[in-house]
Protein backbone atom coordinates (compact mmCIF):
# COMPACT_ATOMS: atom_id res chain seq x y z
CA UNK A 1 -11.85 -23.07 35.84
CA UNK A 2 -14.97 -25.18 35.55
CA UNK A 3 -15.12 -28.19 32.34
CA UNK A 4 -18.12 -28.14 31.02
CA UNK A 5 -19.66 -31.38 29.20
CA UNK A 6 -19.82 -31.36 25.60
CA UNK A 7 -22.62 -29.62 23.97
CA UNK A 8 -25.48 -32.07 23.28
CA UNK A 9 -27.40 -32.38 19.67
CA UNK A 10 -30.25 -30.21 21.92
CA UNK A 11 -27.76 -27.92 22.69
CA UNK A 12 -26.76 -27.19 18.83
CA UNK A 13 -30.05 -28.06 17.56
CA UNK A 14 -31.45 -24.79 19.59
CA UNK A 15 -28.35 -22.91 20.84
CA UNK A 16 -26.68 -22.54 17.98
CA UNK A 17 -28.35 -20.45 15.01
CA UNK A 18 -28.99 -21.22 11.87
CA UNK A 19 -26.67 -19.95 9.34
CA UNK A 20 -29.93 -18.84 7.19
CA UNK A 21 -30.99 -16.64 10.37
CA UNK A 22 -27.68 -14.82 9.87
CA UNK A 23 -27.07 -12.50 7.08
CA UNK A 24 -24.02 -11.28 6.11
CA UNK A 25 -23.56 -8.31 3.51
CA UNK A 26 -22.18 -8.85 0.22
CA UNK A 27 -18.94 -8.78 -0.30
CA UNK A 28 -18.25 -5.27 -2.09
CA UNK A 29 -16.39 -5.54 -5.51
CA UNK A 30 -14.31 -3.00 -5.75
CA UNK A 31 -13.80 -2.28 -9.73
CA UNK A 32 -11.27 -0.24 -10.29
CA UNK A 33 -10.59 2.09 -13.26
CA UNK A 34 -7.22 2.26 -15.63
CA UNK A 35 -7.67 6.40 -14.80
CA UNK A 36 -7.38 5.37 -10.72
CA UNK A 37 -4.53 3.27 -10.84
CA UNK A 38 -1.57 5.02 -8.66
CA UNK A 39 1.33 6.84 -11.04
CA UNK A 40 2.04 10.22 -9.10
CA UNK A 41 4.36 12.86 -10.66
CA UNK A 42 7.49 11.43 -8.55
CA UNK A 43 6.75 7.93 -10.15
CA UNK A 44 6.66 9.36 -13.30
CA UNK A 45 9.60 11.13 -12.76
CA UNK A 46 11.35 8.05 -11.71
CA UNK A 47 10.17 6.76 -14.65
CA UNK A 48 11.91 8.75 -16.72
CA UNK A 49 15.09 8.76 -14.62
CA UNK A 50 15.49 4.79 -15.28
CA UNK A 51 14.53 5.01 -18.89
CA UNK A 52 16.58 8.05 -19.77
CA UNK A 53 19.72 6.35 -17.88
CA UNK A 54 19.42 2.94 -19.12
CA UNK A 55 18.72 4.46 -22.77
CA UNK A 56 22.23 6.80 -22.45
CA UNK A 57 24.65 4.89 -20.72
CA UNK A 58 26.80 1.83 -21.81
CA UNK A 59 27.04 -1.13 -20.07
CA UNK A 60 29.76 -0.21 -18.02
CA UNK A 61 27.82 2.80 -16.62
CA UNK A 62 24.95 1.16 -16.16
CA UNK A 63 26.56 -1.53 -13.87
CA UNK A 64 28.31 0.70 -11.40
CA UNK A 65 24.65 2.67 -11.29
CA UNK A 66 23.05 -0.80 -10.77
CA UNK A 67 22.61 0.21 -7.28
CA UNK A 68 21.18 3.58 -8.01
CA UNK A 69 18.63 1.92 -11.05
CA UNK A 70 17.39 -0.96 -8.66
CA UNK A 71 16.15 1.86 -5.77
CA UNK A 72 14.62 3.57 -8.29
CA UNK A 73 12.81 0.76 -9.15
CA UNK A 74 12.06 -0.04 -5.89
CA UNK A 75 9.90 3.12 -5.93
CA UNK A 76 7.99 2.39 -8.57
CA UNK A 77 6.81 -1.06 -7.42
CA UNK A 78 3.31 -0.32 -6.80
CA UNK A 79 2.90 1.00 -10.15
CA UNK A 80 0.93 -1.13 -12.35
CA UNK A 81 2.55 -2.41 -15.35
CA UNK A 82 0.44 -1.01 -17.88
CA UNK A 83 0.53 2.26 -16.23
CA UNK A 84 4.40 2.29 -16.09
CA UNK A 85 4.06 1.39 -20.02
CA UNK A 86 1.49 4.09 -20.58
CA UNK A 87 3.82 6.48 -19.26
CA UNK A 88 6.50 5.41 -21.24
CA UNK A 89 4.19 5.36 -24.81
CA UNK A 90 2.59 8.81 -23.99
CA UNK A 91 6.15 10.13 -24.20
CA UNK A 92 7.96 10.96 -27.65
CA UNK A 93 11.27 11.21 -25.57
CA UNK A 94 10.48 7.88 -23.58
CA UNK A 95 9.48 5.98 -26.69
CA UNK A 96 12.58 7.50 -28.29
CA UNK A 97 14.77 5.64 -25.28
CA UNK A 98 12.62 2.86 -25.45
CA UNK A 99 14.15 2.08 -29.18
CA UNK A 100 17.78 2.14 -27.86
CA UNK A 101 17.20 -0.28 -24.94
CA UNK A 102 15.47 -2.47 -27.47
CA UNK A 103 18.56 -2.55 -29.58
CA UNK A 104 20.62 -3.74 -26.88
CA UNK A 105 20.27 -7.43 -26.37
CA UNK A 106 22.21 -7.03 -22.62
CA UNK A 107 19.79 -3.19 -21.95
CA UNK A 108 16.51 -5.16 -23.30
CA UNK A 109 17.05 -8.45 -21.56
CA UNK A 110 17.39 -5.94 -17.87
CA UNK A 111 14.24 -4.31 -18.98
CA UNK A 112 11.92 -6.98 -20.06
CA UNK A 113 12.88 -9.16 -16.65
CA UNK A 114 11.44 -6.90 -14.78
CA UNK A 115 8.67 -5.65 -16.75
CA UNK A 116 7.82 -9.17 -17.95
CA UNK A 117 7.46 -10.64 -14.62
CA UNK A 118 5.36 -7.47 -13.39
CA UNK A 119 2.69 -8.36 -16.14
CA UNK A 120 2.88 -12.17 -15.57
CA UNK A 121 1.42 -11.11 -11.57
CA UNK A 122 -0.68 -8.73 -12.97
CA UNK A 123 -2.54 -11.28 -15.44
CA UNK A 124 -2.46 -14.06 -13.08
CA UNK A 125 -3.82 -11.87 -10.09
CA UNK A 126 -6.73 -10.57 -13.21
CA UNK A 127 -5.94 -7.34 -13.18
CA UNK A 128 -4.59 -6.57 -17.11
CA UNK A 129 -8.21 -7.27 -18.46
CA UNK A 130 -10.19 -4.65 -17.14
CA UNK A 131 -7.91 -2.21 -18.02
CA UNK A 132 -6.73 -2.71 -21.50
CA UNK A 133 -9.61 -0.43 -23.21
CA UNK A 134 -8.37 2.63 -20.88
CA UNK A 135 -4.39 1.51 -21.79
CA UNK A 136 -5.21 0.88 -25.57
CA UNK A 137 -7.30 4.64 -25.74
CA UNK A 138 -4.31 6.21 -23.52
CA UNK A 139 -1.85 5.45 -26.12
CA UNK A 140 -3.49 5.39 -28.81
CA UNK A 141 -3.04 2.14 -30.04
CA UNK A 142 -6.36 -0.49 -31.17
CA UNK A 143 -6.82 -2.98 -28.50
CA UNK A 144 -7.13 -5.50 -31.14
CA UNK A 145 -3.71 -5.44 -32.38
CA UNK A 146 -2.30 -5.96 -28.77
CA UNK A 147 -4.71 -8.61 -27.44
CA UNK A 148 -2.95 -11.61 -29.14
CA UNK A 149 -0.09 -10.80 -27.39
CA UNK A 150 -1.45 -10.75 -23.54
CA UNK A 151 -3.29 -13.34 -24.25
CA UNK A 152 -0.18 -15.62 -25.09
CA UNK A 153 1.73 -13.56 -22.82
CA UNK A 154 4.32 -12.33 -24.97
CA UNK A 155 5.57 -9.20 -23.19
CA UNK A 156 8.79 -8.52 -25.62
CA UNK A 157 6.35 -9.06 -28.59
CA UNK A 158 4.20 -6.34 -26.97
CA UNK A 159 6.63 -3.92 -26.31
CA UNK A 160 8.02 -4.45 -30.16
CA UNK A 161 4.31 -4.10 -31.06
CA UNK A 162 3.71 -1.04 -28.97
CA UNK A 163 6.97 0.31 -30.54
CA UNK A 164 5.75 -0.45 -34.07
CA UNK A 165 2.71 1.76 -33.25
């Protein structure tokens, strides 16, 4: 293998481009809409399976189908907050379950961890914003009574707010 000698100011001056001779595309900006975000039929369905158990079961039950819950969970993962949330306000039965965990300190506490922390990413990652006109008209609830609350980041008080509603 043969060393070559460092390049030369003539030999960047004139070998090298100029970085105004190259031209890159713009970078696409993909916007998304609330009505694109992935929640198939199985996540829905999953959906329902966690609420529904959490909602029936006492705490015993629930922790010997820990297991079981945090799978299901797993599954659901990709599903953006607000869409897991939608799913859960668009449903009478849902919303009806959604009461009972929220009158159980140890059920609510489970609940809100991991929904909680699944908005915080969301927000911080900007991608609550664009979609709260779609989430507010889905459910049927005016985005002015729930903006206070993502701004400040108050999940709990959201839910309660959303369950006032």
């Amino acid at each position: 293998m043969q060393d070559l000698p460092p390049p030369s100011a003539y030999h960047l001056r004139y070998a090298v481009p100029s970085a105004s001779i190259i031209k890159f595309p713009p970078i696409a900006v993909q916007s998304e809409k609330f009505k694109d975000l992935v929640c198939s039929d199985q996540d829905r369905s999953n959906i329902f399976e966690i609420i529904t158990t959490i909602a029936e079961n006492n705490k015993l039950t629930l922790l010997l189908k820990q297991s079981y819950l945090k799978n299901l969970g797993a599954q659901i993962n990709h599903v953006h907050p607000l869409k897991f949330l939608a799913t859960i306000f668009t449903s009478g039965r849902l919303k009806g379950c959604l009461y009972e965990i929220f009158d159980d300190y140890f059920k609510r506490g489970g609940f809100m961890d991991g929904l909680g922390s699944h908005l915080s990413q969301e927000a911080d990652r900007g991608k609550i914003e664009p979609f709260l006109q779609d989430f507010a008209a889905e459910i049927k609830v005016p985005i002015e009574g729930m903006r206070p609350y993502f701004q400040k980041r108050d999940w709990e008080g959201l839910v309660r707010f959303l369950l006032k509603s």
